[in-house]
C-alpha atoms as a PDB file:
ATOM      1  CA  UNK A   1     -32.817 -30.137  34.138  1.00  0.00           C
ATOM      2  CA  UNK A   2     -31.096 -33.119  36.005  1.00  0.00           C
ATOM      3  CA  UNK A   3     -27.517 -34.309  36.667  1.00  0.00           C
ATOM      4  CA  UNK A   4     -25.102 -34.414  33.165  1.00  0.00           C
ATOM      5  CA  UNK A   5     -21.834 -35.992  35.091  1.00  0.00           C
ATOM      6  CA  UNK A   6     -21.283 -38.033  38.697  1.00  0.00           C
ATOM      7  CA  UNK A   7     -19.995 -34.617  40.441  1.00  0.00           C
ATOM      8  CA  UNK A   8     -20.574 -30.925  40.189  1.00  0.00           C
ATOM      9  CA  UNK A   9     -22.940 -28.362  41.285  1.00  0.00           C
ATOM     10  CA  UNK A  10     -26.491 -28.390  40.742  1.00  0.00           C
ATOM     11  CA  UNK A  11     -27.797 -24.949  39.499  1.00  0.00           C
ATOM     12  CA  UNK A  12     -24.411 -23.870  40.544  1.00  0.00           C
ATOM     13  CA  UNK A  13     -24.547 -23.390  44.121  1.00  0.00           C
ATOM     14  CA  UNK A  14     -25.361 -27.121  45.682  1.00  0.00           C
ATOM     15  CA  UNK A  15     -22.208 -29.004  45.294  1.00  0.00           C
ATOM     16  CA  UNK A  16     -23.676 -33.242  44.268  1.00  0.00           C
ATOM     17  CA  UNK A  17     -21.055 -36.393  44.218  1.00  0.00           C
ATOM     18  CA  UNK A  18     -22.598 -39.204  43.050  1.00  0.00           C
ATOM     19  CA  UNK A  19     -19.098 -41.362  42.374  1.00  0.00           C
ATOM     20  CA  UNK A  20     -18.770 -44.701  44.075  1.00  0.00           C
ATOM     21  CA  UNK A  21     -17.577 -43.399  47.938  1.00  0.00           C
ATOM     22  CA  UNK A  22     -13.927 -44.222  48.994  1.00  0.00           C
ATOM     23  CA  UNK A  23     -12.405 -44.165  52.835  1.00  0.00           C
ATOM     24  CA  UNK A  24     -10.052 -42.010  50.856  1.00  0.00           C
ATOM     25  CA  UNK A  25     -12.334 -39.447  49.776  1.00  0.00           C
ATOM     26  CA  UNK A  26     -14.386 -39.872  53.149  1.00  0.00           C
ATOM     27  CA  UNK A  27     -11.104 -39.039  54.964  1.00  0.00           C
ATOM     28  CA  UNK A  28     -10.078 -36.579  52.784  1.00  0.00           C
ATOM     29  CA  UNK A  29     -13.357 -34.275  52.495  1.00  0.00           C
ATOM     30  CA  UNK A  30     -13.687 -35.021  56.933  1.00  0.00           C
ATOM     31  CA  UNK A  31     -10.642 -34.759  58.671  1.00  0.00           C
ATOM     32  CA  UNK A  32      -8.484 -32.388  55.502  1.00  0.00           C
ATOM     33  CA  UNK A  33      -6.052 -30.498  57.483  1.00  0.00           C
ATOM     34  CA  UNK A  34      -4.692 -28.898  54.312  1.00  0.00           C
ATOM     35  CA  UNK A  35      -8.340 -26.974  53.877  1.00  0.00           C
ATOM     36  CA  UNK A  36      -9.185 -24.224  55.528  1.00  0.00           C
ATOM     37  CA  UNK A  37     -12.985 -24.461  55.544  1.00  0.00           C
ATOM     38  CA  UNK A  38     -14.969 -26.123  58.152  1.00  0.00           C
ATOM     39  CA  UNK A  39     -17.948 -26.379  55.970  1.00  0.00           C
ATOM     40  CA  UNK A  40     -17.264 -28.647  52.789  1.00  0.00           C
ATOM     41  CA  UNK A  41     -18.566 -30.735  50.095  1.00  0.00           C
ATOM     42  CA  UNK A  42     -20.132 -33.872  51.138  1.00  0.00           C
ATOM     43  CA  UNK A  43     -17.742 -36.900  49.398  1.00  0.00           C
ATOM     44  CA  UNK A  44     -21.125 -38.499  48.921  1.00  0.00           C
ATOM     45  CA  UNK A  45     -24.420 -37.374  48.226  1.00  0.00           C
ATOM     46  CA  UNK A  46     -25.822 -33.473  47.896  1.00  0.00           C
ATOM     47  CA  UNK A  47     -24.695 -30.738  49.908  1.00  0.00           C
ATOM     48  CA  UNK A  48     -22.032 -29.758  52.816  1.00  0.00           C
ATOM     49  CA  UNK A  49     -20.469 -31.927  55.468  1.00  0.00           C
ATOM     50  CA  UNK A  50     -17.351 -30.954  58.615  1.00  0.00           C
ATOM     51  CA  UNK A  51     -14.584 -30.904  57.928  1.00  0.00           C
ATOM     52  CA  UNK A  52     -13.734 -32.225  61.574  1.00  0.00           C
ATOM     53  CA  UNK A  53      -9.857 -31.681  61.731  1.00  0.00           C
ATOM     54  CA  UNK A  54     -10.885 -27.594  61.109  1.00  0.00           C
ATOM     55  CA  UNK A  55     -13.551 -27.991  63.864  1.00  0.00           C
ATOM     56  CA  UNK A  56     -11.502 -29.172  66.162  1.00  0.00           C
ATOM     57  CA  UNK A  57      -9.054 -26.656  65.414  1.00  0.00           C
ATOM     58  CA  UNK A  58     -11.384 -23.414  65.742  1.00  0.00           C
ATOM     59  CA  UNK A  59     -13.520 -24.937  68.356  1.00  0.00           C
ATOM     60  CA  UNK A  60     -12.468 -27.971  70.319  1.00  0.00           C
ATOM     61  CA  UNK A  61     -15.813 -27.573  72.490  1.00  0.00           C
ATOM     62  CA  UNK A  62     -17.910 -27.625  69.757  1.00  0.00           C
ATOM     63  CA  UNK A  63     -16.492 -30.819  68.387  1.00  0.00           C
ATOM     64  CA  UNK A  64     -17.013 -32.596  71.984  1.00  0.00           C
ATOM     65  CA  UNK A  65     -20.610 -31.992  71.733  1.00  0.00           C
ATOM     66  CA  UNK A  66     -21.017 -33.004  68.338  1.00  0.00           C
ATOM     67  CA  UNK A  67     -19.302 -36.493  69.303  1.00  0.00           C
ATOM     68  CA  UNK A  68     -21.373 -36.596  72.457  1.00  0.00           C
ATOM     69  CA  UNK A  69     -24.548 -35.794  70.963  1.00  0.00           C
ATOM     70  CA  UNK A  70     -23.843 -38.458  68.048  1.00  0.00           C
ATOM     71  CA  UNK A  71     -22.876 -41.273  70.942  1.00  0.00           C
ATOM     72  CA  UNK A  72     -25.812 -40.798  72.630  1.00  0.00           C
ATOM     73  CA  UNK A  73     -28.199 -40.442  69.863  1.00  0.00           C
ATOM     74  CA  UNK A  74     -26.497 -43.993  68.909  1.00  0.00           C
ATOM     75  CA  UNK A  75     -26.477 -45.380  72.415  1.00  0.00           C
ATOM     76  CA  UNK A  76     -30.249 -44.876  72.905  1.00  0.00           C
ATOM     77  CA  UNK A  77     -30.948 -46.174  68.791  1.00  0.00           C
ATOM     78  CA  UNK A  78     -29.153 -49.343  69.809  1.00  0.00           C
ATOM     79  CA  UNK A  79     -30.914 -49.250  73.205  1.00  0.00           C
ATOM     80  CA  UNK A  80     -34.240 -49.481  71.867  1.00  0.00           C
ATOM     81  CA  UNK A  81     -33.707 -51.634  69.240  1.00  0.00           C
ATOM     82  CA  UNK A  82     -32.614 -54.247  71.537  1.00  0.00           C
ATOM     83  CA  UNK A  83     -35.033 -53.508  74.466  1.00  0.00           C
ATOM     84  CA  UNK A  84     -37.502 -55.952  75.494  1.00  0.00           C
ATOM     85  CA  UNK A  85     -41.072 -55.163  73.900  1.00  0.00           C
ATOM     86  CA  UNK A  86     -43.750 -53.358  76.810  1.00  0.00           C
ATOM     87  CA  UNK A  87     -45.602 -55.972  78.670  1.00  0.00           C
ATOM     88  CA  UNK A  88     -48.953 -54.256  77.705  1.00  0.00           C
ATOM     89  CA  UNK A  89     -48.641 -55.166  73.852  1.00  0.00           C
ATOM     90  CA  UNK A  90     -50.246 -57.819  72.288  1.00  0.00           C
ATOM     91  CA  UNK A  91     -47.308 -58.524  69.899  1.00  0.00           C
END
């Protein structure tokens, strides 16, 4: 049991895209105005990803915190990797 082509469903429920990703493909499976789920196909890799345009559509709150929650997360990533090291190791 394994993967027979680059994109499909795996035991024919988890949708799987292995194909080389394109900003074309990114764009088009996160920020599709033309489909009408919020939950989609990831355009690379196994499972579901936003569909952001739809998100912001049915819930503009919801989107807000999503983009806050990923700035920060990134903010305090970047943060620490360039923070001095503690005084008390012997690095």
């Amino acid at each position: 049991m394994g993967f027979k082509s680059k994109h499909g469903s795996f035991l024919g429920m988890i949708p799987y895209d292995f194909r080389k990703p394109t900003w074309a493909r990114l764009k088009r499976t996160m920020w599709n105005p033309a489909e009408e789920r919020t939950i989609v196909p990831r355009d690379y890799g196994i499972g579901w990803t936003l569909n952001l345009y739809r998100l912001r559509e049915k819930s503009p709150l919801l989107l807000w915190l999503l983009i806050a929650s990923v700035t920060t997360a990134a903010a305090r990533g970047i943060y620490r990797f360039f923070a001095a090291p503690d005084e008390d190791t012997d690095e």
